[in-house]
Protein backbone atom coordinates (compact mmCIF):
# COMPACT_ATOMS: atom_id res chain seq x y z
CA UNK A 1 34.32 41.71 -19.75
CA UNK A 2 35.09 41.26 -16.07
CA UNK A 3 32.45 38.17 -14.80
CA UNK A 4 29.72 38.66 -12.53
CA UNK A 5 28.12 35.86 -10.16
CA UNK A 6 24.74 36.82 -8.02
CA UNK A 7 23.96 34.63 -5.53
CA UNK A 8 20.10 34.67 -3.69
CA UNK A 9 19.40 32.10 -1.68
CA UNK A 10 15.95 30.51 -1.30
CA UNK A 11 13.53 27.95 0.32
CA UNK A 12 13.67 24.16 -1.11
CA UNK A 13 10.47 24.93 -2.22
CA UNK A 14 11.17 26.82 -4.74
CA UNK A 15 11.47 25.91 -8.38
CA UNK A 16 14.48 27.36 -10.54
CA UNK A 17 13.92 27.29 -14.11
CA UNK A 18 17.09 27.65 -16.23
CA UNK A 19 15.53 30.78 -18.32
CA UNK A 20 13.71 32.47 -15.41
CA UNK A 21 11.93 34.07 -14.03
CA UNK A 22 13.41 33.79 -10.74
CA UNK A 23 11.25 32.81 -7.83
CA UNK A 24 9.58 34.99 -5.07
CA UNK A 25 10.30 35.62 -2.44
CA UNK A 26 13.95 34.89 -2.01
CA UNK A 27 14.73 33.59 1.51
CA UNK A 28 17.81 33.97 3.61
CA UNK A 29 17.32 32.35 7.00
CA UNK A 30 15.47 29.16 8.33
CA UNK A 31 14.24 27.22 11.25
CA UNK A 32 15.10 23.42 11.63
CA UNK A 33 14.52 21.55 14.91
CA UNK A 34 17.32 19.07 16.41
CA UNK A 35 17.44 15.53 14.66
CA UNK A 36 15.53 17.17 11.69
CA UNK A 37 17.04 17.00 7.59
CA UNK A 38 16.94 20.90 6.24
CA UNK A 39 17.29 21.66 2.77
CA UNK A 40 17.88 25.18 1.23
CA UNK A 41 18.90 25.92 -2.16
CA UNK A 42 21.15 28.50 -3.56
CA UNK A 43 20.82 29.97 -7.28
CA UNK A 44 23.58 31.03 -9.30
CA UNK A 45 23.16 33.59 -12.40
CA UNK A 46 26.20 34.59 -14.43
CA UNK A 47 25.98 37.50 -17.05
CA UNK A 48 29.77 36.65 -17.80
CA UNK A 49 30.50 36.68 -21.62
CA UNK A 50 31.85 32.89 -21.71
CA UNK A 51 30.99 29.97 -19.78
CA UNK A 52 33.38 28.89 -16.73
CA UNK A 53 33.67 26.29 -14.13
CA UNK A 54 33.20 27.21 -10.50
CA UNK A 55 35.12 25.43 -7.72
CA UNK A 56 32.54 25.67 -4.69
CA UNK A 57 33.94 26.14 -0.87
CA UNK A 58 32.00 25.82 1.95
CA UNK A 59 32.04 27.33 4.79
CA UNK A 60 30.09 26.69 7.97
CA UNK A 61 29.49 26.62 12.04
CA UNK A 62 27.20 23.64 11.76
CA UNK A 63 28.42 20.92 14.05
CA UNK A 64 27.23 18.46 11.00
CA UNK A 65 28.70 18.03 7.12
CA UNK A 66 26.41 19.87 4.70
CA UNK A 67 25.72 18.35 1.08
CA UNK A 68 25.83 20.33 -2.07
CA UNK A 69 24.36 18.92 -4.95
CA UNK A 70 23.14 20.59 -8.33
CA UNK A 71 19.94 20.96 -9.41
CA UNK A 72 19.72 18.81 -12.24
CA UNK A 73 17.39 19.87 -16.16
CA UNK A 74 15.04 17.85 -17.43
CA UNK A 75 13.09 17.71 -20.46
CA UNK A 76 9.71 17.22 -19.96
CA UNK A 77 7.56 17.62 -23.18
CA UNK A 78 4.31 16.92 -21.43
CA UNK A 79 3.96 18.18 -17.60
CA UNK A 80 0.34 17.88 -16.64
CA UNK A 81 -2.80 17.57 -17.81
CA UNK A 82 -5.45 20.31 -18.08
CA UNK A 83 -7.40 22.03 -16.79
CA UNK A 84 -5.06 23.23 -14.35
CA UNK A 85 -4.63 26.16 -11.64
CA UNK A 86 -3.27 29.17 -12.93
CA UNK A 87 -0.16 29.15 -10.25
CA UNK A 88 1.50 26.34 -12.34
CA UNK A 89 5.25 27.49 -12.95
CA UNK A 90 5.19 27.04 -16.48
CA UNK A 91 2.38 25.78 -19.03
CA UNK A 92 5.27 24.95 -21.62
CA UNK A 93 7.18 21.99 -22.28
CA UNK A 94 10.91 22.50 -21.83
CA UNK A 95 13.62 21.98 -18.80
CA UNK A 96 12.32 21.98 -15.68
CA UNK A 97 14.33 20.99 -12.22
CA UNK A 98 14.10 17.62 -11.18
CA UNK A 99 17.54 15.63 -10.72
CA UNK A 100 19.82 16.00 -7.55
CA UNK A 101 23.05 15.52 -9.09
CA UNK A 102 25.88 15.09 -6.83
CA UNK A 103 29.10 17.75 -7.93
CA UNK A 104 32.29 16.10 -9.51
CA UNK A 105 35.16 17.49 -8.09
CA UNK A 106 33.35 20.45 -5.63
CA UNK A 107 32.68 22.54 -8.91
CA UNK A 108 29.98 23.77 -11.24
CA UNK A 109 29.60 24.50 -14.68
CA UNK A 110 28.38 28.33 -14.70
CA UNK A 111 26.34 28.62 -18.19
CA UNK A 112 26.24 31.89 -19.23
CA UNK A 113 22.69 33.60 -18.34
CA UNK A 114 21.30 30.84 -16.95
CA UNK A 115 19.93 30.29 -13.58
CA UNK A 116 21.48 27.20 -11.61
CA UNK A 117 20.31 25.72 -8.88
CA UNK A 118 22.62 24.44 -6.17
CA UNK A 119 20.53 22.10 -3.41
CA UNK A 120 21.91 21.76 -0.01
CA UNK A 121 21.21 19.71 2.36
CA UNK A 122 21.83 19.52 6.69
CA UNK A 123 21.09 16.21 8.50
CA UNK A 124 21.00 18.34 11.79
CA UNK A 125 22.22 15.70 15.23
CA UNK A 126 19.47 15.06 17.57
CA UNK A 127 22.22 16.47 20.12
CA UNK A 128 23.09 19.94 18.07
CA UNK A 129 23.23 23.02 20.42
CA UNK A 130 20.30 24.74 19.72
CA UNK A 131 21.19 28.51 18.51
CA UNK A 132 22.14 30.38 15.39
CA UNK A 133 24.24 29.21 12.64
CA UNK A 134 25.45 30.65 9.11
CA UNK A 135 26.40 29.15 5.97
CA UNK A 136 27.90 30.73 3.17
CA UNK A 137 29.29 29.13 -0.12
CA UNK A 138 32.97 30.93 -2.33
CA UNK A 139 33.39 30.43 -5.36
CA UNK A 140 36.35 30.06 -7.51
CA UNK A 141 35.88 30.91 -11.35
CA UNK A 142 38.55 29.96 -13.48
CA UNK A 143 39.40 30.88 -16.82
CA UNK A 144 37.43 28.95 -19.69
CA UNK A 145 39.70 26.81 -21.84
CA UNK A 146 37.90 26.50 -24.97
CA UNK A 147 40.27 28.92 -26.92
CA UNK A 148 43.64 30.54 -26.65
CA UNK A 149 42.13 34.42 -26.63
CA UNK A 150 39.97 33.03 -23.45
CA UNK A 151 43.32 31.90 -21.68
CA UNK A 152 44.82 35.11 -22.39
CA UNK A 153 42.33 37.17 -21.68
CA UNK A 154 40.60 35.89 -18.64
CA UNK A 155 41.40 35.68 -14.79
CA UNK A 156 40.86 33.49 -12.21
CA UNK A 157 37.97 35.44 -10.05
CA UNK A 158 36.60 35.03 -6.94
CA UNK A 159 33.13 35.17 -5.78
CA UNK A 160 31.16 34.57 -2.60
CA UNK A 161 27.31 34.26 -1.36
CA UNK A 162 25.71 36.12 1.02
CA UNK A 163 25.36 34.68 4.46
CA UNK A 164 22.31 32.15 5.09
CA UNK A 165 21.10 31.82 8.78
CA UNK A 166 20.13 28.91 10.06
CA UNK A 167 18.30 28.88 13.58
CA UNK A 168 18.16 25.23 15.55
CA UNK A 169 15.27 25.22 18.04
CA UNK A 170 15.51 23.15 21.23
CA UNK A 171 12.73 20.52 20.67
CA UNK A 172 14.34 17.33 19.52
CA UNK A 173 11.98 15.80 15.65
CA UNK A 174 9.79 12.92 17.24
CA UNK A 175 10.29 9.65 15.63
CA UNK A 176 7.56 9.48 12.18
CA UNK A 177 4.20 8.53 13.08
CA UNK A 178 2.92 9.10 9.43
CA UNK A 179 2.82 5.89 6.91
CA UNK A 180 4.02 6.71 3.29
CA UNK A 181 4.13 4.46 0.28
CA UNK A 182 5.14 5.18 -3.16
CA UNK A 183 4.54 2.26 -5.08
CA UNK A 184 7.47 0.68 -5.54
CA UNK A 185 8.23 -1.32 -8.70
CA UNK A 186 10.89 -3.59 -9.47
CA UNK A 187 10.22 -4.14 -12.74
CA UNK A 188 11.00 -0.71 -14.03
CA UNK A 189 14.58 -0.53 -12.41
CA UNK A 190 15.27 -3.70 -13.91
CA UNK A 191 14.47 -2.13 -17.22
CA UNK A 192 15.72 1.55 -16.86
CA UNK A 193 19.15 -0.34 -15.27
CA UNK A 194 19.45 -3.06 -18.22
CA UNK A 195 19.70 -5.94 -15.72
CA UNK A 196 18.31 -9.33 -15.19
CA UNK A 197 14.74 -9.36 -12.58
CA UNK A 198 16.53 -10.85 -9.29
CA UNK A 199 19.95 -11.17 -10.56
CA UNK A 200 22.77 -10.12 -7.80
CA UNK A 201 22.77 -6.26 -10.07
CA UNK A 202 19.29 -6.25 -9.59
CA UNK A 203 19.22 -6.57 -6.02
CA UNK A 204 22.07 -4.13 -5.55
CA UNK A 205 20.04 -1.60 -7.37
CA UNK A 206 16.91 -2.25 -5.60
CA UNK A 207 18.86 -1.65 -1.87
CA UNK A 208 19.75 2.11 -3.87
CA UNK A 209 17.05 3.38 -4.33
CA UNK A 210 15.07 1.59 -1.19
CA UNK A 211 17.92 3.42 0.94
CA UNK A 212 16.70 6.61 -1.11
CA UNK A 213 13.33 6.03 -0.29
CA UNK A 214 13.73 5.73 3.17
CA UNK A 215 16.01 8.77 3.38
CA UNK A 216 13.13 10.88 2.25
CA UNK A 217 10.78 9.66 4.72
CA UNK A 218 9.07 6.43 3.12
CA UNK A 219 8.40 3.41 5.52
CA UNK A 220 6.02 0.97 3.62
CA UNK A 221 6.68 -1.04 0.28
CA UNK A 222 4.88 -2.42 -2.07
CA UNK A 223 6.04 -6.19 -1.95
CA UNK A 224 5.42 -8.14 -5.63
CA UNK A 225 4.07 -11.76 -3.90
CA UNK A 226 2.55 -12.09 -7.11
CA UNK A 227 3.71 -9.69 -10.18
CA UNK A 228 2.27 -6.58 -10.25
CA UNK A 229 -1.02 -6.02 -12.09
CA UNK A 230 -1.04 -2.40 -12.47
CA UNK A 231 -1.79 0.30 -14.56
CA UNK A 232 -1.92 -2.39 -17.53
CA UNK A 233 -5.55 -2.80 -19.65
CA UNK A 234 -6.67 -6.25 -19.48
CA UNK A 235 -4.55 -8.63 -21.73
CA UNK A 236 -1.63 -6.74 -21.63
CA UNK A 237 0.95 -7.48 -18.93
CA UNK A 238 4.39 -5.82 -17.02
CA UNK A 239 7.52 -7.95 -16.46
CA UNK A 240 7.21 -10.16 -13.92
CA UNK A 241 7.95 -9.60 -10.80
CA UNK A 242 6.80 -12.40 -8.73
CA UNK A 243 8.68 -12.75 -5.87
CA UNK A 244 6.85 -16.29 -4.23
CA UNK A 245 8.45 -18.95 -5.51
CA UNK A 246 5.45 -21.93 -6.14
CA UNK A 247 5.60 -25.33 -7.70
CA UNK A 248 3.15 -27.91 -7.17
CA UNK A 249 3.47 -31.82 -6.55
CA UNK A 250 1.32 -34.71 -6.34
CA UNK A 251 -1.66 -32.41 -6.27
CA UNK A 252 -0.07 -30.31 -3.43
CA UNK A 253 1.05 -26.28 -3.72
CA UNK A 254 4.56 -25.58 -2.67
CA UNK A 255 5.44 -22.77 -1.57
CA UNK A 256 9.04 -21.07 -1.24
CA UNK A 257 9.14 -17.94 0.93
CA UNK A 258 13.15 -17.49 0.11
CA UNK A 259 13.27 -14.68 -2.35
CA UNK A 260 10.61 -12.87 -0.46
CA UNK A 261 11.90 -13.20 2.87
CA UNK A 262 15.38 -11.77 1.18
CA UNK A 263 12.90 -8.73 -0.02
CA UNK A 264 11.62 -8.14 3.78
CA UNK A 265 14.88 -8.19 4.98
CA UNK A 266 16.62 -5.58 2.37
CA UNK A 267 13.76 -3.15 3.22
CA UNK A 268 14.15 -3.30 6.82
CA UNK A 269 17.74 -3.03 6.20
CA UNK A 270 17.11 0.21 4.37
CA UNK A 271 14.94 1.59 6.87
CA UNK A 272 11.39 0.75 5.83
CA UNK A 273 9.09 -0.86 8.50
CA UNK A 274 5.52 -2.00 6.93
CA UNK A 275 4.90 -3.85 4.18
CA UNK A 276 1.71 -3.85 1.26
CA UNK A 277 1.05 -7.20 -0.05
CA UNK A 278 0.62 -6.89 -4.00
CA UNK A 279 -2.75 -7.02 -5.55
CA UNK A 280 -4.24 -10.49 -5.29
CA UNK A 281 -7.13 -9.41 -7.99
CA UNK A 282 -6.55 -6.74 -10.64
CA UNK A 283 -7.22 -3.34 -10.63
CA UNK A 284 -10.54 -2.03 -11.34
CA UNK A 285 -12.66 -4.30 -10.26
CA UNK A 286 -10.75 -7.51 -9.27
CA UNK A 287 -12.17 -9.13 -12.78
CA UNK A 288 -8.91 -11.05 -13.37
CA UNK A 289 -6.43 -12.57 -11.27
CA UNK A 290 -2.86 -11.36 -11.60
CA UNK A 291 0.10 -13.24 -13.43
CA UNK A 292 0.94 -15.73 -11.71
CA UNK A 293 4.48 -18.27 -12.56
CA UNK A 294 4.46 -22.01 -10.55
CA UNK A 295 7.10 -24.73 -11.70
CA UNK A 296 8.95 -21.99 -14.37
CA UNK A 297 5.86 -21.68 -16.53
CA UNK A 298 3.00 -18.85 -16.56
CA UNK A 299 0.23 -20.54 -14.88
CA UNK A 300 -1.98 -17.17 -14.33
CA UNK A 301 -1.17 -14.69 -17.87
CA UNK A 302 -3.25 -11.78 -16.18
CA UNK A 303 -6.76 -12.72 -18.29
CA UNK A 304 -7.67 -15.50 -15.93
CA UNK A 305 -11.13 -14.70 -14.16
CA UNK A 306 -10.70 -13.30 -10.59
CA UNK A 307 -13.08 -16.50 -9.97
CA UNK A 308 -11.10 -19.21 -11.55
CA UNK A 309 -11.32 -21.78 -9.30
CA UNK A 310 -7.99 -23.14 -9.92
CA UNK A 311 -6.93 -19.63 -8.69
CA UNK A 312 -8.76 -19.76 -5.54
CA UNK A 313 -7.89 -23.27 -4.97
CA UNK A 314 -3.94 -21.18 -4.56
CA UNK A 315 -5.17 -18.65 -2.60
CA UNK A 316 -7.07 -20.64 -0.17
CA UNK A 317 -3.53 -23.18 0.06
CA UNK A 318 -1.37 -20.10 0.41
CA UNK A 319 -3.25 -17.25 2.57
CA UNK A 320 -2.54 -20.08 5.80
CA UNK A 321 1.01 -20.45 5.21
CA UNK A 322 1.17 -16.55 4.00
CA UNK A 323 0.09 -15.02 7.49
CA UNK A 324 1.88 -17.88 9.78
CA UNK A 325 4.83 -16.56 7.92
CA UNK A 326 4.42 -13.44 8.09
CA UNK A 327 4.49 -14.38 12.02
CA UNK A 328 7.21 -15.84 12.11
CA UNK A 329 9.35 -12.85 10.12
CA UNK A 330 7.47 -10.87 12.71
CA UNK A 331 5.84 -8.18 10.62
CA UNK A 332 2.34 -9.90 10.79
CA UNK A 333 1.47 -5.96 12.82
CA UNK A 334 3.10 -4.14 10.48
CA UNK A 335 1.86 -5.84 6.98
CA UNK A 336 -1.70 -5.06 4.88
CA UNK A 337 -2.42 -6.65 1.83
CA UNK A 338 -4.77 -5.44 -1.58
CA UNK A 339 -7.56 -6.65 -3.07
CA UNK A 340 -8.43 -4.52 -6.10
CA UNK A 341 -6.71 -1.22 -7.04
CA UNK A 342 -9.70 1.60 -7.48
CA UNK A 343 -12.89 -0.34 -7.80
CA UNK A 344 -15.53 1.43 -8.53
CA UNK A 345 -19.88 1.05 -8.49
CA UNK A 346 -19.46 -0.75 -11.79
CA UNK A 347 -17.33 -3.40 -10.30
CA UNK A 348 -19.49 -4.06 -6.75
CA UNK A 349 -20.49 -7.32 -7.36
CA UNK A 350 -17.40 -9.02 -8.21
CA UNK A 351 -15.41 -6.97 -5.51
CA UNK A 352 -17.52 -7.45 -3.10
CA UNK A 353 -17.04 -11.30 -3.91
CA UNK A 354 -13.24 -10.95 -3.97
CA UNK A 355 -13.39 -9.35 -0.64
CA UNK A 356 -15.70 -11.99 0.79
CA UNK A 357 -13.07 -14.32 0.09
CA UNK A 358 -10.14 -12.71 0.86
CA UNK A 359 -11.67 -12.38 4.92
CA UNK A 360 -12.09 -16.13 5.51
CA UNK A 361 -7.80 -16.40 5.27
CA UNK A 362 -7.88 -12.90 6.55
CA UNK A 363 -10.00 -11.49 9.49
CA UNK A 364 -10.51 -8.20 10.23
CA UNK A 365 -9.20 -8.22 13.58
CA UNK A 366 -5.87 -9.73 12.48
CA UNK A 367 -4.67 -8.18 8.90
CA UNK A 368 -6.16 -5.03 7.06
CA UNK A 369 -7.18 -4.36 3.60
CA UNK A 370 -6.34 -1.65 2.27
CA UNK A 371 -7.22 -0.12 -1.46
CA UNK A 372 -7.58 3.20 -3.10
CA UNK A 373 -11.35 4.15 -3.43
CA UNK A 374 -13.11 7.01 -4.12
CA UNK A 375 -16.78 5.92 -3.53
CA UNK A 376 -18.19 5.62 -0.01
CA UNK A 377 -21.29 3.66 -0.71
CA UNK A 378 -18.98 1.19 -2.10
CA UNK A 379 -16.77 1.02 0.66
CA UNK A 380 -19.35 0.47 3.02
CA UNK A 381 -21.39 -2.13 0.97
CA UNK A 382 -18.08 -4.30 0.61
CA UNK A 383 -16.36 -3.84 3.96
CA UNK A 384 -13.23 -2.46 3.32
CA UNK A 385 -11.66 -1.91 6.57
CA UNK A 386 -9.26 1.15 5.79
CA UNK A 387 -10.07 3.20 2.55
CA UNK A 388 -7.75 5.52 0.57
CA UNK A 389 -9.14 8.41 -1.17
CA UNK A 390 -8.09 10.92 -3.15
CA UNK A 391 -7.47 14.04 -1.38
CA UNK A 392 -10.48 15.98 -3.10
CA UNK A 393 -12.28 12.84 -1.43
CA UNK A 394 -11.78 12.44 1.52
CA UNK A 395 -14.88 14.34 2.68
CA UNK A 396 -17.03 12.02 1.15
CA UNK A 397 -15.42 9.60 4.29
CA UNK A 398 -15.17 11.64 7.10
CA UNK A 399 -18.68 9.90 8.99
CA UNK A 400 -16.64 6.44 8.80
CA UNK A 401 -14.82 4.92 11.77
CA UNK A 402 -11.83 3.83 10.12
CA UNK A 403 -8.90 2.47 12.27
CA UNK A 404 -6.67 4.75 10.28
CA UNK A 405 -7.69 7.55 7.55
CA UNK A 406 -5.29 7.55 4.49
CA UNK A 407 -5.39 9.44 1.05
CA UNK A 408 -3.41 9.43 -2.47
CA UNK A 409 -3.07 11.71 -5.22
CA UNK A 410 -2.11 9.90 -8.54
CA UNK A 411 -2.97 11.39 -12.10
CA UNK A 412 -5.64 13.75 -10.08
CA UNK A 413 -6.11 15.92 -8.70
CA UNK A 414 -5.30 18.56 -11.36
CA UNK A 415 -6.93 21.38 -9.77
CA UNK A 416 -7.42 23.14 -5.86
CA UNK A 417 -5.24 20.16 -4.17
CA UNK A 418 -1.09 19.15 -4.23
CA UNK A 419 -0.08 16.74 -6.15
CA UNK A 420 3.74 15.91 -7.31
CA UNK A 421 3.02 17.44 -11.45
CA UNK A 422 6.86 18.40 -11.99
CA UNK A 423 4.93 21.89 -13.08
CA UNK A 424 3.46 22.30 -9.97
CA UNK A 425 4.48 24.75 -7.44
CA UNK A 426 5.60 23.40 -4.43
C-alpha cells in the first residue's frame, strides 16, 4: 500500500491529540511583528500500513533559523477538576500534548494513524524586512526496517507540506512592560533531577530551566531566603531550600548573603529582572513561621508560631542587613517580599499582626508586599500595598488605588476564566 502523509498547518494554539479529532479551524498564514518569537505548528497524519521514520527538510525565506521540535504525549490520568466548561478538549484521561521535544537527527517517527504534532518556532530580528515570507517543510519517508517483506516491499517516498505564509509588520515588539512569576521551586528539580540541593549539578540545572523561563517571557523569581513553606499542611514540610546562610555567636545573628547573592546573579544572567522574597510567615494565615536552618541544625521545623519571639528576634536582626543588601546588589527597585500566601477573614488577626511587623523593617514607600488574596475587606483592614487576585476576583478590587494591579490563577478558576488545565483549550 503506497503511504500517504497530509499535512495542515495550524495556530500554536491549537491542541493535537494523538487519536483526534483534529482541531478547527486549520490556519495557513500569520502575522508577527519585528523582534517578536512566532510559533506555528504543523500536524502530520499517516494512513500508511506500517510505521516509518521521516527525515524533515526545511525550507524557508526567513532571514532567521526556524526550530522544529515535536510535540511531545503525555499521560495525564487526572486533567482538571469539575465542574468545568463544556469547551474542554477532552474530559478523559489519556495522552494529551505537552512536551517540546527537540528532533534527533532532523526526523520523525510517523505512527501509523496518529496525529503528530510538529512545533515550530521563529525568533524574528528586530531588523527583519518587513514583508511576506513562506515556509514549507519535505519530508523523506524511508522504508521501515522491522522485517525483511517491509525492505522488499517498500520505497523510499517523498512528501511535502503546503506553503505557510508568514507576514512581518513594520512596528518593531516594545521591550515587556508586564511582570510574570511562576513560582519557581528548587526543591522539585533537585528531586525530579536526582541531585544534591546546591551542589555544582544543581546549580547547572537551575540556570536550564531559569534560561527557559525567561525565554518564554518570565522576569521575576521566587527567591527561597528561607525554605519554601508552600502548599504543605501544617507539620509537614518540603526539602529545604534555604538559601541565607545564618549562624549565630555570642548572642549575635550572622548572616551570609553568599549563596543568595550567587542566586541573584544566575537569574539576571538568565534574563530575569525582579525578584519575590520567599514567605516570611506561612501560608494561610501566617500562623507559623517557615523552616528555618542556622549553624547546620533546623532551628525553625515549620510548626513554630508566626509569633515566636525567638523568630522575630531574626527577623528584626536580619530585615536591616536584608534591604541594605539588597542596595548594594542594586535590585532594592526591583525586589518585593511575602508575608502570608492566601490569607483569608479567618486569619485577620494574626495577619494583620504579621504585617504590622513586617512594615517597621519595611516601609511602604521603600519595598512592597505583595500576596495572593481574594478578599477586599481584608486587604484593606491589613494594608497590603499591592494585592493579587484571582482573575474571577479582581472586580471585587477595582475601587482600590493600588500602585500596580496583579492577578493569578492556580487550582481555580475551573469555569468562565483561562487557566493553564493541560485540558483546557488554549
Amino acid at each position: 500500500m503506497k503511504a500517504e502523509l497530509v499535512c495542515t498547518w495550524f495556530s500554536s494554539l491549537a491542541k493535537i491529540l494523538p487519536d483526534g479529532p483534529a482541531p478547527a479551524p486549520c490556519c495557513s498564514r500569520g502575522e508577527t511583528l519585528r523582534g517578536e518569537r512566532f510559533n506555528f505548528q504543523l500536524m502530520l497524519f499517516s494512513r500508511s500500513m506500517h510505521n516509518r521514520q521521516a527525515e524533515i527538510r526545511l525550507e524557508t525565506d526567513l532571514p532567521c533559523p526556524v526550530t522544529i521540535r515535536q510535540c511531545g504525549l503525555t499521560q495525564v490520568a487526572f486533567n482538571g477538576f469539575s465542574p468545568c466548561d463544556r469547551d474542554v478538549i477532552s474530559s478523559r484521561s489519556g495522552l494529551f500534548p505537552d512536551r517540546l521535544i527537540p528532533l534527533r537527527n532532523h526526523s520523525v517517527r510517523i505512527i501509523i494513524r496518529r496525529q503528530i504534532g510538529l512545533w515550530l518556532t521563529a525568533d524574528i530580528p528586530s531588523d527583519c524586512p518587513p514583508g511576506r515570507y513562506s515556509v514549507r517543510l519535505h519530508f523523506t519517508v524511508h522504508p521501515d526496517d522491522c522485517d525483511e517483506e517491509c525492505r522488499r516491499t517498500q520505497k523510499t517516498e517523498y512528501f511535502s507540506s503546503p506553503v505557510f505564509q508568514l507576514e512581518v509588520l513594520s512596528p518593531v515588539l516594545p521591550p515587556q512592560r508586564l511582570k510574570v512569576t511562576q513560582w519557581f521551586h528548587p526543591d522539585c528539580l533537585a528531586a525530579v533531577h536526582r541531585v544534591p540541593m546546591w551542589s555544582e549539578e544543581h546549580w547547572s540545572v537551575m540556570e536550564k530551566y531559569l534560561h527557559n523561563a525567561a525565554e518564554h517571557g518570565m522576569n521575576m523569581i521566587l527567591t527561597p531566603l528561607f525554605s519554601l513553606i508552600l502548599n504543605v499542611m501544617p507539620g509537614q514540610r518540603r526539602e529545604l531550600t534555604q538559601l541565607l546562610i545564618i549562624s549565630r555567636k555570642k548572642g549575635r545573628w550572622l548572616f551570609d548573603f553568599s549563596r543568595f547573592d550567587r542566586f541573584v546573579a544566575l537569574a539576571e544572567k538568565c534574563g530575569l529582572q525582579y525578584f519575590e522574597i520567599s514567605h516570611l510567615f506561612s501560608q494561610w494565615g501566617a500562623a507559623f513561621a517557615p523552616p528555618v536552618e542556622a549553624d547546620g541544625r533546623l532551628l525553625f521545623d515549620g510548626t513554630t508560631p508566626g509569633d515566636d519571639p525567638e523568630y522575630l528576634e531574626l527577623l528584626e536582626a536580619l530585615l536591616p542587613e536584608l534591604t541594605a543588601h539588597l542596595q548594594r546588589l542594586g535590585i532594592a527597585d526591583r525586589t518585593v517580599f511575602h508575608c502570608s500566601d492566601e490569607p483569608g477573614r479567618a486569619h485577620a488577626e494574626k495577619y494583620r499582626n504579621a504585617m504590622r511587623f513586617l512594615r517597621r523593617y519595611l516601609p511602604e514607600d521603600r519595598f512592597r508586599i505583595l500576596d495572593a488574596i481574594n478578599d477586599s475587606a481584608v486587604c484593606r483592614e491589613c494594608g497590603i500595598d499591592t494585592p493579587v487576585p484571582l482573575t474571577v476576583q479582581l472586580h471585587r478590587f477595582r475601587g482600590m488605588k493600588l500602585p500596580e494591579r496583579w492577578t493569578y490563577y492556580c487550582c481555580s478558576p475551573t469555569k468562565k476564566a483561562s487557566n493553564r488545565f493541560i485540558h483546557f483549550p488554549s
